[in-house]
Every structure is written in structure tokens, then in C-alpha cells.
PDB file of N, CA and C in Angstrom:
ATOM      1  N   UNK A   1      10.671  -9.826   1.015  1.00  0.00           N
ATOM      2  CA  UNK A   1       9.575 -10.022   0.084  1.00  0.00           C
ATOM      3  C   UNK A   1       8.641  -8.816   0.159  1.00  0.00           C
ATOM      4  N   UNK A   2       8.184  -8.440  -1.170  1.00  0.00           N
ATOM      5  CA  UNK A   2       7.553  -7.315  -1.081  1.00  0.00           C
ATOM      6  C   UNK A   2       6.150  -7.835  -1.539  1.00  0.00           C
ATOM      7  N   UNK A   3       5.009  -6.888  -0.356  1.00  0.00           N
ATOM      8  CA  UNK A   3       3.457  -7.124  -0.371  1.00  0.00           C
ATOM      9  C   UNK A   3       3.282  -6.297  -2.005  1.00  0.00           C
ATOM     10  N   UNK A   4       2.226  -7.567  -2.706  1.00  0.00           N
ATOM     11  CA  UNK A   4       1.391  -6.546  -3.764  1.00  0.00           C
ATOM     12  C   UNK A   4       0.536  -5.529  -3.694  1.00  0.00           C
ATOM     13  N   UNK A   5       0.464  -4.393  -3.923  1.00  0.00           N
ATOM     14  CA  UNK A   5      -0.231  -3.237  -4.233  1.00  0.00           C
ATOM     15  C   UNK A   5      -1.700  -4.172  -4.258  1.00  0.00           C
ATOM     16  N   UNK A   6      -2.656  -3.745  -3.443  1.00  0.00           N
ATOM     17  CA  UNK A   6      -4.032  -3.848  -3.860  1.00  0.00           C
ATOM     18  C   UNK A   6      -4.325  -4.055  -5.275  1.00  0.00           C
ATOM     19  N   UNK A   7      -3.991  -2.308  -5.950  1.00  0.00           N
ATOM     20  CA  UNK A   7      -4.605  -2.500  -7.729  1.00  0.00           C
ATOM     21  C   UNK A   7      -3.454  -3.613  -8.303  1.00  0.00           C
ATOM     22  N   UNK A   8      -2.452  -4.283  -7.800  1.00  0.00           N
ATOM     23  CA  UNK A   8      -1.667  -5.045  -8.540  1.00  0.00           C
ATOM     24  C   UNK A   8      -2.603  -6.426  -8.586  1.00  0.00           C
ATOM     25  N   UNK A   9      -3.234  -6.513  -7.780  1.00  0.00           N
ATOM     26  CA  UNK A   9      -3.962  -8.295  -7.205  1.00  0.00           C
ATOM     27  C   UNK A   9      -5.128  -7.909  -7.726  1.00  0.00           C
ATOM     28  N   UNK A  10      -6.122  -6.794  -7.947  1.00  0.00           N
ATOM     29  CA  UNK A  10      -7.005  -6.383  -8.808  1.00  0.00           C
ATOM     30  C   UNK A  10      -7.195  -6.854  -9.851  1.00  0.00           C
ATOM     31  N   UNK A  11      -6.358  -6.135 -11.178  1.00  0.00           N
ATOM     32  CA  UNK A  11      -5.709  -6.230 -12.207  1.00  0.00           C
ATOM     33  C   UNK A  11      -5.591  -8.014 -12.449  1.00  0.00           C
ATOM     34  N   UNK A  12      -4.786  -8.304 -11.936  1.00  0.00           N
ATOM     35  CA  UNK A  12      -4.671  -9.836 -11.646  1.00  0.00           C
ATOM     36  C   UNK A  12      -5.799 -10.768 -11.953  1.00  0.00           C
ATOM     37  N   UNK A  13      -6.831 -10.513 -10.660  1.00  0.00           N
ATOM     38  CA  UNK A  13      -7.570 -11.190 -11.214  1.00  0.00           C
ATOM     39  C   UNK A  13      -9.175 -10.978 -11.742  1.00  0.00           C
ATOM     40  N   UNK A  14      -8.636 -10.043 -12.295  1.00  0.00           N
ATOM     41  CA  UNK A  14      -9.776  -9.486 -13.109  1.00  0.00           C
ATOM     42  C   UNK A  14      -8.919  -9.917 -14.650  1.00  0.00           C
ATOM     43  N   UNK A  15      -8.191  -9.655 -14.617  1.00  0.00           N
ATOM     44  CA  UNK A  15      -7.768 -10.393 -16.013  1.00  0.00           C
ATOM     45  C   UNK A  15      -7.525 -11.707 -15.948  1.00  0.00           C
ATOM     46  N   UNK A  16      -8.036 -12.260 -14.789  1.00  0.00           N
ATOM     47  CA  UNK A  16      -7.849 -14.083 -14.679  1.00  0.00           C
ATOM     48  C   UNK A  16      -9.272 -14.290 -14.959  1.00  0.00           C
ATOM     49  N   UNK A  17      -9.845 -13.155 -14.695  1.00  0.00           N
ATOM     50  CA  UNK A  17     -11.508 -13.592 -14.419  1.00  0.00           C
ATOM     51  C   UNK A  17     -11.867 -13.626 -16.131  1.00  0.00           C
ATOM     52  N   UNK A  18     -11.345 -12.866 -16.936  1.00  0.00           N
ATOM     53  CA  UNK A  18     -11.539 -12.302 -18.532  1.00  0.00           C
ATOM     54  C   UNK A  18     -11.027 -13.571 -19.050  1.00  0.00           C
ATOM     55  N   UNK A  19      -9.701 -13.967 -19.196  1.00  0.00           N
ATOM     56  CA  UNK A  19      -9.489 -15.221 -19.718  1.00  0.00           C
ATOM     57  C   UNK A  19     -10.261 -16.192 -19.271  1.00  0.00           C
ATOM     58  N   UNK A  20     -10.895 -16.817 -18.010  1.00  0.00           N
ATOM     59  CA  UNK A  20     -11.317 -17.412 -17.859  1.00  0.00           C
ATOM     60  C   UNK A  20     -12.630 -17.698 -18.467  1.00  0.00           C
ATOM     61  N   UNK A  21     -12.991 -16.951 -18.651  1.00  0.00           N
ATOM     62  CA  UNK A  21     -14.373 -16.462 -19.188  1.00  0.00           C
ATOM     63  C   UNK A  21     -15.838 -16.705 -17.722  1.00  0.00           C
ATOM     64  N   UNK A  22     -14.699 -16.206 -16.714  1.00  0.00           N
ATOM     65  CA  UNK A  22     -15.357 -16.171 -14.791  1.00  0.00           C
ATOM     66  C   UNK A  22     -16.287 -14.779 -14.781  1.00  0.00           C
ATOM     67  N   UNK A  23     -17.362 -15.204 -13.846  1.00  0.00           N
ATOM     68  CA  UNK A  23     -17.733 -13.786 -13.235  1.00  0.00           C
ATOM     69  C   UNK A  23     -17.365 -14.181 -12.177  1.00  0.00           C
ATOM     70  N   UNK A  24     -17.268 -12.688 -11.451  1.00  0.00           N
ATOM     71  CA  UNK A  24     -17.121 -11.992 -10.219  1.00  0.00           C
ATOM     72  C   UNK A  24     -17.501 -11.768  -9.390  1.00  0.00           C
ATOM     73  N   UNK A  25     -17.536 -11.917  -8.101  1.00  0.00           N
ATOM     74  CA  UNK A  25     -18.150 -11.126  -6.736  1.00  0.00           C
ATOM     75  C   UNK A  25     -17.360 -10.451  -6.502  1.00  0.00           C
ATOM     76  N   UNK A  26     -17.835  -8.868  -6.836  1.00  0.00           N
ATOM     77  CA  UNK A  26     -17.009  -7.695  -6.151  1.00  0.00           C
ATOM     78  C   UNK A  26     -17.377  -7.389  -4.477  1.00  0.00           C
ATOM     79  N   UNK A  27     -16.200  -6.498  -3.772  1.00  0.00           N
ATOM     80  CA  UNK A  27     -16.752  -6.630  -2.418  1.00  0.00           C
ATOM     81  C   UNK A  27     -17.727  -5.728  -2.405  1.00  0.00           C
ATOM     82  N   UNK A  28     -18.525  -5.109  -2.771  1.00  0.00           N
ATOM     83  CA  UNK A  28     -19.894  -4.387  -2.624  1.00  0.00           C
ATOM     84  C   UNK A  28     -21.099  -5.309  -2.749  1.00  0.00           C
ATOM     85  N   UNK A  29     -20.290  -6.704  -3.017  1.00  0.00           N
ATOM     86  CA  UNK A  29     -21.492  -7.927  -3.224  1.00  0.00           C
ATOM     87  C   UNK A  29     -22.027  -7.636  -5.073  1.00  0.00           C
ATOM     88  N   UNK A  30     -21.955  -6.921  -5.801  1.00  0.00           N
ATOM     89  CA  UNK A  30     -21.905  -6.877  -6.755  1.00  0.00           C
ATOM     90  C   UNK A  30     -21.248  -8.057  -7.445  1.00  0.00           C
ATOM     91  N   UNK A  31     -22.319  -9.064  -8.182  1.00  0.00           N
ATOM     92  CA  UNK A  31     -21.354  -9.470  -9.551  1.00  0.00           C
ATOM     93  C   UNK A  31     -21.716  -9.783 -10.496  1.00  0.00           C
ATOM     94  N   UNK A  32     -20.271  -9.673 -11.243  1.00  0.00           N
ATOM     95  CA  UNK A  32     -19.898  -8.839 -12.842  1.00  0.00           C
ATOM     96  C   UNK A  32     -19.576 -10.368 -13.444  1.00  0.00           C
ATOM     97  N   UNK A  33     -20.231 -10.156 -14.954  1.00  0.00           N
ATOM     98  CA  UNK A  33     -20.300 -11.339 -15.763  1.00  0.00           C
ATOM     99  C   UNK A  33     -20.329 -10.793 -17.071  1.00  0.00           C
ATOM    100  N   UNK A  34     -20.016 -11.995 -17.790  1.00  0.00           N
ATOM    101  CA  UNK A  34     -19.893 -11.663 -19.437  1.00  0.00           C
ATOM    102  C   UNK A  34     -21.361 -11.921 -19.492  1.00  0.00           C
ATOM    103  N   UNK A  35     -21.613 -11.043 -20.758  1.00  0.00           N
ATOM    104  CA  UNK A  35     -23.085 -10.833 -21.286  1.00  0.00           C
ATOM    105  C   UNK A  35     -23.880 -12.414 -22.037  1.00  0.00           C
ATOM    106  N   UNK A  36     -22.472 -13.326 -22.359  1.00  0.00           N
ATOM    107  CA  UNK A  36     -23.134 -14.763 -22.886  1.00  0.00           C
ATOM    108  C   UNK A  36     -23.187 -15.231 -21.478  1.00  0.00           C
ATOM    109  N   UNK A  37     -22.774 -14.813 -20.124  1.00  0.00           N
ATOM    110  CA  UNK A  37     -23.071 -15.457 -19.085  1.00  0.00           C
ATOM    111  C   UNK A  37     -24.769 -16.100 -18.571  1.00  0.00           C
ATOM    112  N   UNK A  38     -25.534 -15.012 -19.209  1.00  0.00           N
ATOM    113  CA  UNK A  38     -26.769 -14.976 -18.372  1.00  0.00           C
ATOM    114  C   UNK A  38     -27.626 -15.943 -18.451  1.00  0.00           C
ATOM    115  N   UNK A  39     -27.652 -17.105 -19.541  1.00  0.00           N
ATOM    116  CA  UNK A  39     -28.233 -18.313 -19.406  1.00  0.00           C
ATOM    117  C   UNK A  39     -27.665 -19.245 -18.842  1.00  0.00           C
ATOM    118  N   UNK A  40     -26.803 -19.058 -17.980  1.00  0.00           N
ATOM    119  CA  UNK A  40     -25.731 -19.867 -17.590  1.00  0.00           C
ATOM    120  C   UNK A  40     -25.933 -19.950 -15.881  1.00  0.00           C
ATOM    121  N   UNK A  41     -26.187 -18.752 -15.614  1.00  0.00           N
ATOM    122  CA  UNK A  41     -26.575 -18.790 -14.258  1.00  0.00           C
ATOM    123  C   UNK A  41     -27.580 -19.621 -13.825  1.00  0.00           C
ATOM    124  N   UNK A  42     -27.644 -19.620 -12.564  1.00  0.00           N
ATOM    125  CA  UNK A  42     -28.657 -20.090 -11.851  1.00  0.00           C
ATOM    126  C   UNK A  42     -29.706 -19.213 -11.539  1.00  0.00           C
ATOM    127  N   UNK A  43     -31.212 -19.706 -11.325  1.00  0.00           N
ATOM    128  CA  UNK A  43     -31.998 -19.154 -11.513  1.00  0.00           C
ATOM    129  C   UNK A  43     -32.349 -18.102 -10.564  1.00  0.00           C
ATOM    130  N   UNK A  44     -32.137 -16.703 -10.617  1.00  0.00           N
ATOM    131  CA  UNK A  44     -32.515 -15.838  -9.179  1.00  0.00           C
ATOM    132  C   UNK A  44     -31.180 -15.070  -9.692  1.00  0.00           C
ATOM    133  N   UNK A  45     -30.041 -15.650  -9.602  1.00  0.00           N
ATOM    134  CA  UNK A  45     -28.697 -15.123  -9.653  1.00  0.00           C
ATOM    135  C   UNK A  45     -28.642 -14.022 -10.684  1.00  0.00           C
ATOM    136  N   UNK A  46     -29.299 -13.648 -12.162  1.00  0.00           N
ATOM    137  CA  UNK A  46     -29.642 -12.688 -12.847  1.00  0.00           C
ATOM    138  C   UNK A  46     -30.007 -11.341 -13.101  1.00  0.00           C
ATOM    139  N   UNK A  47     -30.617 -11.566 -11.685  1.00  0.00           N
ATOM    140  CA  UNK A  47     -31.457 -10.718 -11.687  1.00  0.00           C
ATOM    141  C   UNK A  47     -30.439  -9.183 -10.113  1.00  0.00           C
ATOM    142  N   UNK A  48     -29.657 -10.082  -9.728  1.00  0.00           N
ATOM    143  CA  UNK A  48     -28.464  -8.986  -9.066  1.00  0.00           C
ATOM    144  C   UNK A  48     -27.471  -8.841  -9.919  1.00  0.00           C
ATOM    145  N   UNK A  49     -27.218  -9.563 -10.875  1.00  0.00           N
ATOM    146  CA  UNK A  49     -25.881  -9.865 -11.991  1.00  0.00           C
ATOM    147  C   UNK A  49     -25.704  -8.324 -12.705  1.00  0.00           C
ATOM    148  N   UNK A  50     -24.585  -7.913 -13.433  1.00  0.00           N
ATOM    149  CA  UNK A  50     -24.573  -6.813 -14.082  1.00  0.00           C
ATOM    150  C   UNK A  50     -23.429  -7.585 -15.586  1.00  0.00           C
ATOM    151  N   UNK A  51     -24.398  -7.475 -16.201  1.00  0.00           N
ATOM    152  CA  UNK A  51     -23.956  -7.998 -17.417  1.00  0.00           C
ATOM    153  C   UNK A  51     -22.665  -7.131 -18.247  1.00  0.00           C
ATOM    154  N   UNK A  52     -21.323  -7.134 -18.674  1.00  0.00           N
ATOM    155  CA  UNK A  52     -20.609  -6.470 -19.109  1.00  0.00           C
ATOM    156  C   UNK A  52     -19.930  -6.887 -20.400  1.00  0.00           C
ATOM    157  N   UNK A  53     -19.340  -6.567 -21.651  1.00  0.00           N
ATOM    158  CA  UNK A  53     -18.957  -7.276 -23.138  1.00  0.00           C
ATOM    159  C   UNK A  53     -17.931  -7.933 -22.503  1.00  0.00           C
ATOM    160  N   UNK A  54     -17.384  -7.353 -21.802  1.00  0.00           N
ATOM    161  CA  UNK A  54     -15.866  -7.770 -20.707  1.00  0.00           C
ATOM    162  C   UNK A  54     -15.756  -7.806 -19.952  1.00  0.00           C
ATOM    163  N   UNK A  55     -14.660  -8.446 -19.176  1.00  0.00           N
ATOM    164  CA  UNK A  55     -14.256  -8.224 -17.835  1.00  0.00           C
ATOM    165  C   UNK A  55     -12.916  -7.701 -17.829  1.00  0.00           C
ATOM    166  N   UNK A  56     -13.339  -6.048 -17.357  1.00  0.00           N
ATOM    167  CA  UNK A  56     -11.922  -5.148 -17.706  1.00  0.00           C
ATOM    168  C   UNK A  56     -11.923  -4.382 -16.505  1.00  0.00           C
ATOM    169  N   UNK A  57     -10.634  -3.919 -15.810  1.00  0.00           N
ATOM    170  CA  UNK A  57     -11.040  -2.376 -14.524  1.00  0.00           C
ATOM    171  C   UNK A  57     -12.117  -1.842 -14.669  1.00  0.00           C
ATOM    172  N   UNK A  58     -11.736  -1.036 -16.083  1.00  0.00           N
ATOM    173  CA  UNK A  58     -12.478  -0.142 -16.090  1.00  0.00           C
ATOM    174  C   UNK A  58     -14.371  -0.849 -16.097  1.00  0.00           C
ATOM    175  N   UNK A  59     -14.329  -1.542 -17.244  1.00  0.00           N
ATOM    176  CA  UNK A  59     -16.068  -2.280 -16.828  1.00  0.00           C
ATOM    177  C   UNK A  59     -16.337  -2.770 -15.330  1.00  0.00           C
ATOM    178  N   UNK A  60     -15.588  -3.235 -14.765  1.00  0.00           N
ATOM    179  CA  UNK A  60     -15.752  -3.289 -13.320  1.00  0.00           C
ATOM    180  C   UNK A  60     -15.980  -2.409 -12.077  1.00  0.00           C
ATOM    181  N   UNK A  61     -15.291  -1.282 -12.712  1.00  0.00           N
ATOM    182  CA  UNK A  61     -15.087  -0.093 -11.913  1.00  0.00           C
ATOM    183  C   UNK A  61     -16.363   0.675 -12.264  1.00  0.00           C
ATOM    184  N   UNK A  62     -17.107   0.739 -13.406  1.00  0.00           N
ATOM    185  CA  UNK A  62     -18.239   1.585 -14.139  1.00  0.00           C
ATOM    186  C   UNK A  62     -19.355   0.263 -12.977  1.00  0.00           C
ATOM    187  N   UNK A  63     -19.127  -0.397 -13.141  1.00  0.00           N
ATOM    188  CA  UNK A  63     -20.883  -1.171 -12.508  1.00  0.00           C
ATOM    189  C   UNK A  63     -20.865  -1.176 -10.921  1.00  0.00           C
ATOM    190  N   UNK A  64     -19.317  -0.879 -10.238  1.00  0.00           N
ATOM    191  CA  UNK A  64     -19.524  -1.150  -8.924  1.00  0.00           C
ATOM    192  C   UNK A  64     -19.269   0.168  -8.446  1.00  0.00           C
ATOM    193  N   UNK A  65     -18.472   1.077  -8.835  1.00  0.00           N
ATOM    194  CA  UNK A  65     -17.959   2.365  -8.577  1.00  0.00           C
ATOM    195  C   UNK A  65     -16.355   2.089  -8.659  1.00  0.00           C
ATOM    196  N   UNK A  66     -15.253   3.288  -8.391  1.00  0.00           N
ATOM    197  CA  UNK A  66     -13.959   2.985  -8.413  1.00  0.00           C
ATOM    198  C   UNK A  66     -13.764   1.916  -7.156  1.00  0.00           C
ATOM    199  N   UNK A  67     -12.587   0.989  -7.041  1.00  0.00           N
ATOM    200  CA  UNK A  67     -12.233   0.559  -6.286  1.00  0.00           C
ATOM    201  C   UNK A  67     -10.779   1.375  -5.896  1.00  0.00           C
ATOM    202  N   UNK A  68     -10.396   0.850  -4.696  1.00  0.00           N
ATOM    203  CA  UNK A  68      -9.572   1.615  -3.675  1.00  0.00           C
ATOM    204  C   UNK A  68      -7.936   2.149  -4.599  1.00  0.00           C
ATOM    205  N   UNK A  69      -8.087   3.373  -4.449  1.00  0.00           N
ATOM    206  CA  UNK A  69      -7.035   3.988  -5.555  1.00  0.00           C
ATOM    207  C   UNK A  69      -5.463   3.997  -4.664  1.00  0.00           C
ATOM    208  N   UNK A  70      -4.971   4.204  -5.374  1.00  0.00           N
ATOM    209  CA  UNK A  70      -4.329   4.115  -6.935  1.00  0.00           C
ATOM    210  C   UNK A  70      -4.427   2.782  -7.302  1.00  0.00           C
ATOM    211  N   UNK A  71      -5.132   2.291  -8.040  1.00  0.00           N
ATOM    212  CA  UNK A  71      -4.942   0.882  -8.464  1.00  0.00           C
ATOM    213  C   UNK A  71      -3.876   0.928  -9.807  1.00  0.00           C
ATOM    214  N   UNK A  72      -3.144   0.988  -9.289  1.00  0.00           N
ATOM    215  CA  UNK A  72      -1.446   1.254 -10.652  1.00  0.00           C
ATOM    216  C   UNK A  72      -0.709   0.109 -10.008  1.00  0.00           C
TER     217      UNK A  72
END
């Protein structure tokens, strides 16, 4: 059995997080949410939140910095 690539489990569920219509805790403690998210939160939680149109790599990667490469 072969281990997944980091960027393979990334990818994953960052596009689980997009369909879902989920935000994120990235490991920098950063998290990433859809922009209709923000009345949705709890109160305090907003105000660390980084609001994005999507939840894509790349929007993920722009609010937290790159994550651990090659994510291919």
C-alpha cells in the first residue's frame, strides 16, 4: 500500500471543504471560510477568519502562505 503525497490529502480536502460549503483550520491556526460564511460564525470567531469567494489551493495558499511543496 502506498502512503498519499501530503499535496494529494491537501487537495482532498480542501476540495471536500469547497463542496461542503466547510471552513478550515489551517495548521498556522489560520481559518479559511466562504465569504457567505461570516454571519454564520460564532461570535469572536470573525474576527481571526479570512474570508475567501472559494475554497481552492491556491485561495488557501494566498491567506496562509504556500503549504509544504510539491503539493502535485
Amino acid at each position: 500500500m502506498e502512503r498519499p503525497r501530503a499535496g494529494a490529502v491537501w487537495k482532498t480536502v480542501i476540495e471536500l471543504a469547497d463542496r461542503l460549503g466547510a471552513g478550515m483550520l489551517l495548521p498556522d491556526g489560520t481559518f479559511v471560510c466562504r465569504e457567505e460564511m461570516r454571519t454564520h460564525l460564532p461570535e469572536g470567531l470573525e474576527r481571526g477568519a479570512v474570508f475567501l469567494p472559494g475554497i481552492t489551493l491556491a485561495s488557501c495558499e494566498s491567506a496562509a502562505g504556500p503549504f509544504t511543496h510539491p503539493l502535485t
